[in-house]
PDB file of N, CA and C in Angstrom:
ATOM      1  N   UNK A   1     -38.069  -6.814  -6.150  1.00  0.00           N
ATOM      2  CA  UNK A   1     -36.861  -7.591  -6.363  1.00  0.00           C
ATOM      3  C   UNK A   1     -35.772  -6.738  -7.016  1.00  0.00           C
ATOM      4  N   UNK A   2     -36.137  -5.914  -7.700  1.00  0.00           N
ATOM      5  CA  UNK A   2     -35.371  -5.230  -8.553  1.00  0.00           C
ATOM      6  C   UNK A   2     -34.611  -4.103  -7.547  1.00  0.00           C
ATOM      7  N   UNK A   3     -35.422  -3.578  -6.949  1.00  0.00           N
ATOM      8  CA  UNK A   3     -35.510  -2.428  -6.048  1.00  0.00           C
ATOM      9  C   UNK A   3     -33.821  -3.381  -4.964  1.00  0.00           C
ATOM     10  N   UNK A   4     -34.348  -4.044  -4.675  1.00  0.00           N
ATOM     11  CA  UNK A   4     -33.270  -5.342  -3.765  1.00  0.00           C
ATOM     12  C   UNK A   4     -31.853  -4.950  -4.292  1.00  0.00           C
ATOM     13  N   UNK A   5     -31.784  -5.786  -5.909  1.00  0.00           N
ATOM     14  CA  UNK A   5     -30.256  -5.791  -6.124  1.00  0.00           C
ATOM     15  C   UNK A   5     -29.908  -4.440  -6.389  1.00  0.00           C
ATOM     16  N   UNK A   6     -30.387  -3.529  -7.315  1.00  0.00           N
ATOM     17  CA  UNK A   6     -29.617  -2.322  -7.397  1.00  0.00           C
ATOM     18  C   UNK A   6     -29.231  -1.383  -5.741  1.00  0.00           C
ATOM     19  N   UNK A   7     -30.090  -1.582  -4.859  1.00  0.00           N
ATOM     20  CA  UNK A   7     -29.549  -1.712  -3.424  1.00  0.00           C
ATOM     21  C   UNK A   7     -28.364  -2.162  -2.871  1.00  0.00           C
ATOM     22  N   UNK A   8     -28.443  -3.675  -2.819  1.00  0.00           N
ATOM     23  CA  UNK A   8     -27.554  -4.411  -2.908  1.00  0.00           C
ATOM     24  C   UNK A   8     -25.893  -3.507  -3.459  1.00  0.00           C
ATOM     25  N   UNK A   9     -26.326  -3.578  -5.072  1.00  0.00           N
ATOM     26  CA  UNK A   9     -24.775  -3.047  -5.981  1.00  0.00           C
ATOM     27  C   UNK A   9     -24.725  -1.724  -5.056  1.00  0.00           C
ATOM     28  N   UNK A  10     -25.212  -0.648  -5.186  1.00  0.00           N
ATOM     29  CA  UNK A  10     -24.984   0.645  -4.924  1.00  0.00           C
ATOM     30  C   UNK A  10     -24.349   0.263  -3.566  1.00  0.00           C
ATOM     31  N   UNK A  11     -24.709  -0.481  -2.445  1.00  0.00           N
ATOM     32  CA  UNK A  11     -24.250  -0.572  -1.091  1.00  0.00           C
ATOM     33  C   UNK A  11     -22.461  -1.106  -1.355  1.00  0.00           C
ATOM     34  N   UNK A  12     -22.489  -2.063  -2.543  1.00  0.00           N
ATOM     35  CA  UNK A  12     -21.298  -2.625  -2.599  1.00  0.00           C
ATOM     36  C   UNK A  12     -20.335  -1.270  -3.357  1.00  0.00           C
ATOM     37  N   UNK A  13     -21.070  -0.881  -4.257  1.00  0.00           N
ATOM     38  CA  UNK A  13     -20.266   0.091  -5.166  1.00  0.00           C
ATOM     39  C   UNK A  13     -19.576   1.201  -3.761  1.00  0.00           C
ATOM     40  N   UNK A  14     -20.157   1.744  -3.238  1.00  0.00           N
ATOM     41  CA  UNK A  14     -20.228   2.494  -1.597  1.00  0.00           C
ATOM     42  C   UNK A  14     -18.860   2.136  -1.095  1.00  0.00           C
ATOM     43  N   UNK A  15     -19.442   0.385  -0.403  1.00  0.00           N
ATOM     44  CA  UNK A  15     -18.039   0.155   0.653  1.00  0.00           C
ATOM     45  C   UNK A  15     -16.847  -0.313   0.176  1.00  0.00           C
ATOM     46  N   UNK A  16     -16.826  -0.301  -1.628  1.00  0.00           N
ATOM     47  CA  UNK A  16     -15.685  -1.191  -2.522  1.00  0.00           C
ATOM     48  C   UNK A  16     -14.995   0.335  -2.410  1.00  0.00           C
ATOM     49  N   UNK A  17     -15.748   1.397  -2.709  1.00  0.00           N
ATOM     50  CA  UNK A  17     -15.194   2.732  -3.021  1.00  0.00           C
ATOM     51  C   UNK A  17     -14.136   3.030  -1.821  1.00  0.00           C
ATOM     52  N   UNK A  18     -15.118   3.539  -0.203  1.00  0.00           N
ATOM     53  CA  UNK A  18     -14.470   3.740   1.075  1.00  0.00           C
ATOM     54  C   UNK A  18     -13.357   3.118   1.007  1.00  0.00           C
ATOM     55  N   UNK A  19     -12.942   1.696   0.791  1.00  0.00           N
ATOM     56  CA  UNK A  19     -11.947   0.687   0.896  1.00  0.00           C
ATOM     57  C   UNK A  19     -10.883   1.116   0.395  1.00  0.00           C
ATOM     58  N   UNK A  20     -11.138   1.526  -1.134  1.00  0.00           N
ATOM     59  CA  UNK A  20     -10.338   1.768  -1.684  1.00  0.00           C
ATOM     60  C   UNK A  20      -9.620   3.264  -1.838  1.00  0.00           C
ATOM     61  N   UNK A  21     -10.523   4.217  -1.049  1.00  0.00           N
ATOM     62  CA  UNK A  21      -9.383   5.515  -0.682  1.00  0.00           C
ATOM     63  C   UNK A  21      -9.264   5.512   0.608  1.00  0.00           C
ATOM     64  N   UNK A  22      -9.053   4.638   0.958  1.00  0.00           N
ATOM     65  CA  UNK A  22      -7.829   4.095   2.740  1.00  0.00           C
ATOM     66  C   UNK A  22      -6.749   3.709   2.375  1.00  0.00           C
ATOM     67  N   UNK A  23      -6.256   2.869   1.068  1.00  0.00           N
ATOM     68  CA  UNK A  23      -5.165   2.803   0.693  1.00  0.00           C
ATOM     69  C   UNK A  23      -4.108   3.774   0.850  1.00  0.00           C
ATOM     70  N   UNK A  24      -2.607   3.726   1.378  1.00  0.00           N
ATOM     71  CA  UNK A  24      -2.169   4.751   1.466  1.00  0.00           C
ATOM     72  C   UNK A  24      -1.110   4.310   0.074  1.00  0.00           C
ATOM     73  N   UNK A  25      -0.535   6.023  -0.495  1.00  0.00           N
ATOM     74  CA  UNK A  25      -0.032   6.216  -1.410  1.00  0.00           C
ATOM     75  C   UNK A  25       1.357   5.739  -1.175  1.00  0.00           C
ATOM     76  N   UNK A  26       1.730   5.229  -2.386  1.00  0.00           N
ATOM     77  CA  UNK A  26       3.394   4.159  -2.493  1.00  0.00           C
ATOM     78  C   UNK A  26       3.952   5.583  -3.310  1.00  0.00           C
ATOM     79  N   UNK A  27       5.546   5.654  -2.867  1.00  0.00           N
ATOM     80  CA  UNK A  27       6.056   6.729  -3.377  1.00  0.00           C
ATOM     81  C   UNK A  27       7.767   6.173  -4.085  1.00  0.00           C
ATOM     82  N   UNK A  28       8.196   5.699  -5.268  1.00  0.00           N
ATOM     83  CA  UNK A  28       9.292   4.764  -5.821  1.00  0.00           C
ATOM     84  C   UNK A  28      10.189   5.801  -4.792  1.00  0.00           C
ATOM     85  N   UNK A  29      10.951   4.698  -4.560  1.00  0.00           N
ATOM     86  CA  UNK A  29      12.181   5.360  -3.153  1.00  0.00           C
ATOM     87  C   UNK A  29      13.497   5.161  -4.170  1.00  0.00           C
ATOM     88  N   UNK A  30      13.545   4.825  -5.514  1.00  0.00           N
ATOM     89  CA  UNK A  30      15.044   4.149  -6.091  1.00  0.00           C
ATOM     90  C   UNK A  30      14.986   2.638  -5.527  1.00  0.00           C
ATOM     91  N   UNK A  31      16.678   2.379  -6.050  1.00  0.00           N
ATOM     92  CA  UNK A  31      17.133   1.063  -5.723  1.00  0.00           C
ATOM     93  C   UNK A  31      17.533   0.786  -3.943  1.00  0.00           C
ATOM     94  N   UNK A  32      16.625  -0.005  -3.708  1.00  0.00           N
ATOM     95  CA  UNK A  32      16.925  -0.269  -2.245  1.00  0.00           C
ATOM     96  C   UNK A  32      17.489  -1.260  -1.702  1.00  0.00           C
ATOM     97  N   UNK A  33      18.104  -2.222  -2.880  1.00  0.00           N
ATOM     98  CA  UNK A  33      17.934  -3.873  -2.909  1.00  0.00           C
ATOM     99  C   UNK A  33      18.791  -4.041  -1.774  1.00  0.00           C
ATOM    100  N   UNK A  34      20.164  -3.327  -1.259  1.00  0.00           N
ATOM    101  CA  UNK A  34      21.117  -3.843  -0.630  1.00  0.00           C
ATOM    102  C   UNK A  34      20.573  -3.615   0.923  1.00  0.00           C
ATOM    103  N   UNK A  35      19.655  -3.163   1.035  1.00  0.00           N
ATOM    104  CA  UNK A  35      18.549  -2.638   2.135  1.00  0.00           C
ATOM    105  C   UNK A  35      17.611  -3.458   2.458  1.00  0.00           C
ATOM    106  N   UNK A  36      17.253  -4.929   1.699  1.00  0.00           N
ATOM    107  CA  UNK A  36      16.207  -6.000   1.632  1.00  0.00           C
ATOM    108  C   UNK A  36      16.472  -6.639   2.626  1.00  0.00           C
ATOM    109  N   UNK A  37      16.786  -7.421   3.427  1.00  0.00           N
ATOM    110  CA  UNK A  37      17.077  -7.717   4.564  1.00  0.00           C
ATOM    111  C   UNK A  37      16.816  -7.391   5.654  1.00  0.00           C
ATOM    112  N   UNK A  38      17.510  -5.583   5.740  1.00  0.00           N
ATOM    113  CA  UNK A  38      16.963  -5.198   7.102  1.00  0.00           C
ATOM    114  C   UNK A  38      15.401  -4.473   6.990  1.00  0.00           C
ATOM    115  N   UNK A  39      15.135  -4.398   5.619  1.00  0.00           N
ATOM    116  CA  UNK A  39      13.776  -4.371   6.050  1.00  0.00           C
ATOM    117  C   UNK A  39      12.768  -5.347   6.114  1.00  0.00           C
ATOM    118  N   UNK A  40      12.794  -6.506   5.967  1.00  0.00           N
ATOM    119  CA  UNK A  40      12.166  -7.752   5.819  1.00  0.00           C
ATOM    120  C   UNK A  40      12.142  -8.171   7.852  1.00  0.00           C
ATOM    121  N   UNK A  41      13.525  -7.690   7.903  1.00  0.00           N
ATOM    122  CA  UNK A  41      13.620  -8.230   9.712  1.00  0.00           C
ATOM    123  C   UNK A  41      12.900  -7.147  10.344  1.00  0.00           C
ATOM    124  N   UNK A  42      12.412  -5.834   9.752  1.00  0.00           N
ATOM    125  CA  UNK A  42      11.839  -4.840  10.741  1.00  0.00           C
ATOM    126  C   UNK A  42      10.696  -4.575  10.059  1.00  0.00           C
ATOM    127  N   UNK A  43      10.411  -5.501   9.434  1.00  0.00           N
ATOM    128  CA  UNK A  43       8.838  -5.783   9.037  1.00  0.00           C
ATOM    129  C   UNK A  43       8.360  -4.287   8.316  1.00  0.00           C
ATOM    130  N   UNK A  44       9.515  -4.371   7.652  1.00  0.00           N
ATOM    131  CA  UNK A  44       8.682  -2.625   7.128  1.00  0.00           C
ATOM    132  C   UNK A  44       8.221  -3.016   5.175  1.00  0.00           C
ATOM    133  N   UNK A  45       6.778  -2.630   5.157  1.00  0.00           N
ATOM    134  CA  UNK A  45       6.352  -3.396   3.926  1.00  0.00           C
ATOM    135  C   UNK A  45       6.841  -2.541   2.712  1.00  0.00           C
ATOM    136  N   UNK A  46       7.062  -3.208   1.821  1.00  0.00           N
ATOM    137  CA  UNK A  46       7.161  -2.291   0.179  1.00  0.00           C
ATOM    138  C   UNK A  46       7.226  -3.359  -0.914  1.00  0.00           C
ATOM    139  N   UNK A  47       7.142  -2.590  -1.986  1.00  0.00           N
ATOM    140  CA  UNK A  47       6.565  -3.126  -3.049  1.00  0.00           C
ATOM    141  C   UNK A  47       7.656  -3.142  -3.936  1.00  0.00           C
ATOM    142  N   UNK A  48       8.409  -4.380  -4.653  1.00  0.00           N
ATOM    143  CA  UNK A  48       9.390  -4.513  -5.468  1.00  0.00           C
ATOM    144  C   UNK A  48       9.044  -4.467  -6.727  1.00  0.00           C
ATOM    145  N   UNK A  49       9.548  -3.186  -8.230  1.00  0.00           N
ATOM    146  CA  UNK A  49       8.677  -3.497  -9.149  1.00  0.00           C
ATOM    147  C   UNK A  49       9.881  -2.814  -9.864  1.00  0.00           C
ATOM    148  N   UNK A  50       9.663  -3.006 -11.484  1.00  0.00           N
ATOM    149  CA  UNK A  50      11.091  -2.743 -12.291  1.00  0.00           C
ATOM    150  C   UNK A  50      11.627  -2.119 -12.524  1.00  0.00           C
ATOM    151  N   UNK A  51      11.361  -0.089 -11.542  1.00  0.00           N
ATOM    152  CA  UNK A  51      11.600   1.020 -12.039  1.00  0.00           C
ATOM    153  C   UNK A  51      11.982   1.134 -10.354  1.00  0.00           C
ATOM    154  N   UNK A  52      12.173   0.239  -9.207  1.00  0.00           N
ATOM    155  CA  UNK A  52      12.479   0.489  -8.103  1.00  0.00           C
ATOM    156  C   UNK A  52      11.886  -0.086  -6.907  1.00  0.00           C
ATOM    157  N   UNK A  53      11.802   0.445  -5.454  1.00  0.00           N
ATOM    158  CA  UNK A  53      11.170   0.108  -4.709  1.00  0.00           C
ATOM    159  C   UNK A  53      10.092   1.178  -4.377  1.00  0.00           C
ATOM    160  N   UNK A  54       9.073   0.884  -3.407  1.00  0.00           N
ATOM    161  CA  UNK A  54       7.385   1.647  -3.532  1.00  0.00           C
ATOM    162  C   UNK A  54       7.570   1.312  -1.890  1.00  0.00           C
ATOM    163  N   UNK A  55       7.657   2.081  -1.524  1.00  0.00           N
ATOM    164  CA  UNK A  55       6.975   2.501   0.012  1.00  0.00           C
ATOM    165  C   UNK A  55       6.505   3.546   0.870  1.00  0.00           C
ATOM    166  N   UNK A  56       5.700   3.443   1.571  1.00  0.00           N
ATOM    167  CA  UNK A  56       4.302   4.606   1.584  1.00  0.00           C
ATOM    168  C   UNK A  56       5.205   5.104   2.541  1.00  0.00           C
ATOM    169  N   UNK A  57       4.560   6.687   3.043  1.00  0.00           N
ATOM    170  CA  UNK A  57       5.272   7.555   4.025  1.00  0.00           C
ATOM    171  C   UNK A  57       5.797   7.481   5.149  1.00  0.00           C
ATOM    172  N   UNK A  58       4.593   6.396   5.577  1.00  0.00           N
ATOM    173  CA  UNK A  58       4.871   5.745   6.899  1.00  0.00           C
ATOM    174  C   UNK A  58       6.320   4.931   7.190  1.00  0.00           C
ATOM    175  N   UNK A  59       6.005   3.895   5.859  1.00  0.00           N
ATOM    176  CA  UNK A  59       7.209   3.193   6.023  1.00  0.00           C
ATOM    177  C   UNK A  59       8.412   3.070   5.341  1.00  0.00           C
ATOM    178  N   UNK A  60       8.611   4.930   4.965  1.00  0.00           N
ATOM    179  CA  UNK A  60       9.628   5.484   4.518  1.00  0.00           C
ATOM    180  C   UNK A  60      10.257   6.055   5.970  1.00  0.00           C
ATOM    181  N   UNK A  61       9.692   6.212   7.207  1.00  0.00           N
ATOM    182  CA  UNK A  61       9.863   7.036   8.069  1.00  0.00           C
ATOM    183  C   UNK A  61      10.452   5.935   8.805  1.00  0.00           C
ATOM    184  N   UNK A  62      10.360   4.675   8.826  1.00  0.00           N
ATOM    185  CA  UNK A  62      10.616   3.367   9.057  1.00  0.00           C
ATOM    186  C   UNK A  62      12.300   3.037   8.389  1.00  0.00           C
ATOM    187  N   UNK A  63      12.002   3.155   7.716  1.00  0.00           N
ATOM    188  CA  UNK A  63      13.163   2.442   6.699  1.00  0.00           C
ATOM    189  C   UNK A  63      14.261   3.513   7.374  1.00  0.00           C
ATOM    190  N   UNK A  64      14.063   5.023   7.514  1.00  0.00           N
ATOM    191  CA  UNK A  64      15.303   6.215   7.114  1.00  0.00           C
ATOM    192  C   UNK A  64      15.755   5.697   9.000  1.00  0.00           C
ATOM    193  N   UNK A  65      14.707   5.653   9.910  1.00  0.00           N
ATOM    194  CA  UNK A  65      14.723   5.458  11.525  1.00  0.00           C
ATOM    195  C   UNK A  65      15.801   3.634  11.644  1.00  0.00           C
ATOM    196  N   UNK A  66      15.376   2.507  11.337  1.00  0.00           N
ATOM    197  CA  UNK A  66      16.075   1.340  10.877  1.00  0.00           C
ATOM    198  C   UNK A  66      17.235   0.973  10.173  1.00  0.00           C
ATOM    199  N   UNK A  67      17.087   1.270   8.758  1.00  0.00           N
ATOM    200  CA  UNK A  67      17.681   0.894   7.678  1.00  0.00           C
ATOM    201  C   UNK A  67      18.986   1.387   7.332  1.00  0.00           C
ATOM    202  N   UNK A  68      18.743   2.632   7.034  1.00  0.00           N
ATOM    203  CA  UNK A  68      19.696   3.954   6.418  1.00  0.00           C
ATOM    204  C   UNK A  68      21.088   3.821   7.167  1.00  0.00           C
TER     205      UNK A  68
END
């Protein structure tokens, strides 16, 4: 039984880990606010937080191709 859960955890500890370095890295871009709009209509994701906006490489390449 014992043998079971520490199985169990280690399998979870494993695929919680994998999961979590697929995340891709957010990079603060500055103030983008007057830019909220057209990126909301071109579905390009980022993260609003009190030192700026956060959006990963991808959808920095998004925003400069759309937005700019």
């Amino acid at each position: 039984m014992l043998k079971k859960v520490s199985m169990i955890l280690v399998c979870t500890f494993l695929l919680t880990g994998v999961a979590g370095c697929s995340e891709e890295k957010m990079t603060n871009r500055g103030d983008l606010s007057a830019h909220v709009p057209c990126m909301e209509k071109k579905n390009i994701t980022f993260e609003q937080r009190a030192d700026g906006f956060y959006l990963s490489d991808d959808e920095w390449d998004k925003f400069i191709w759309f937005c700019s």
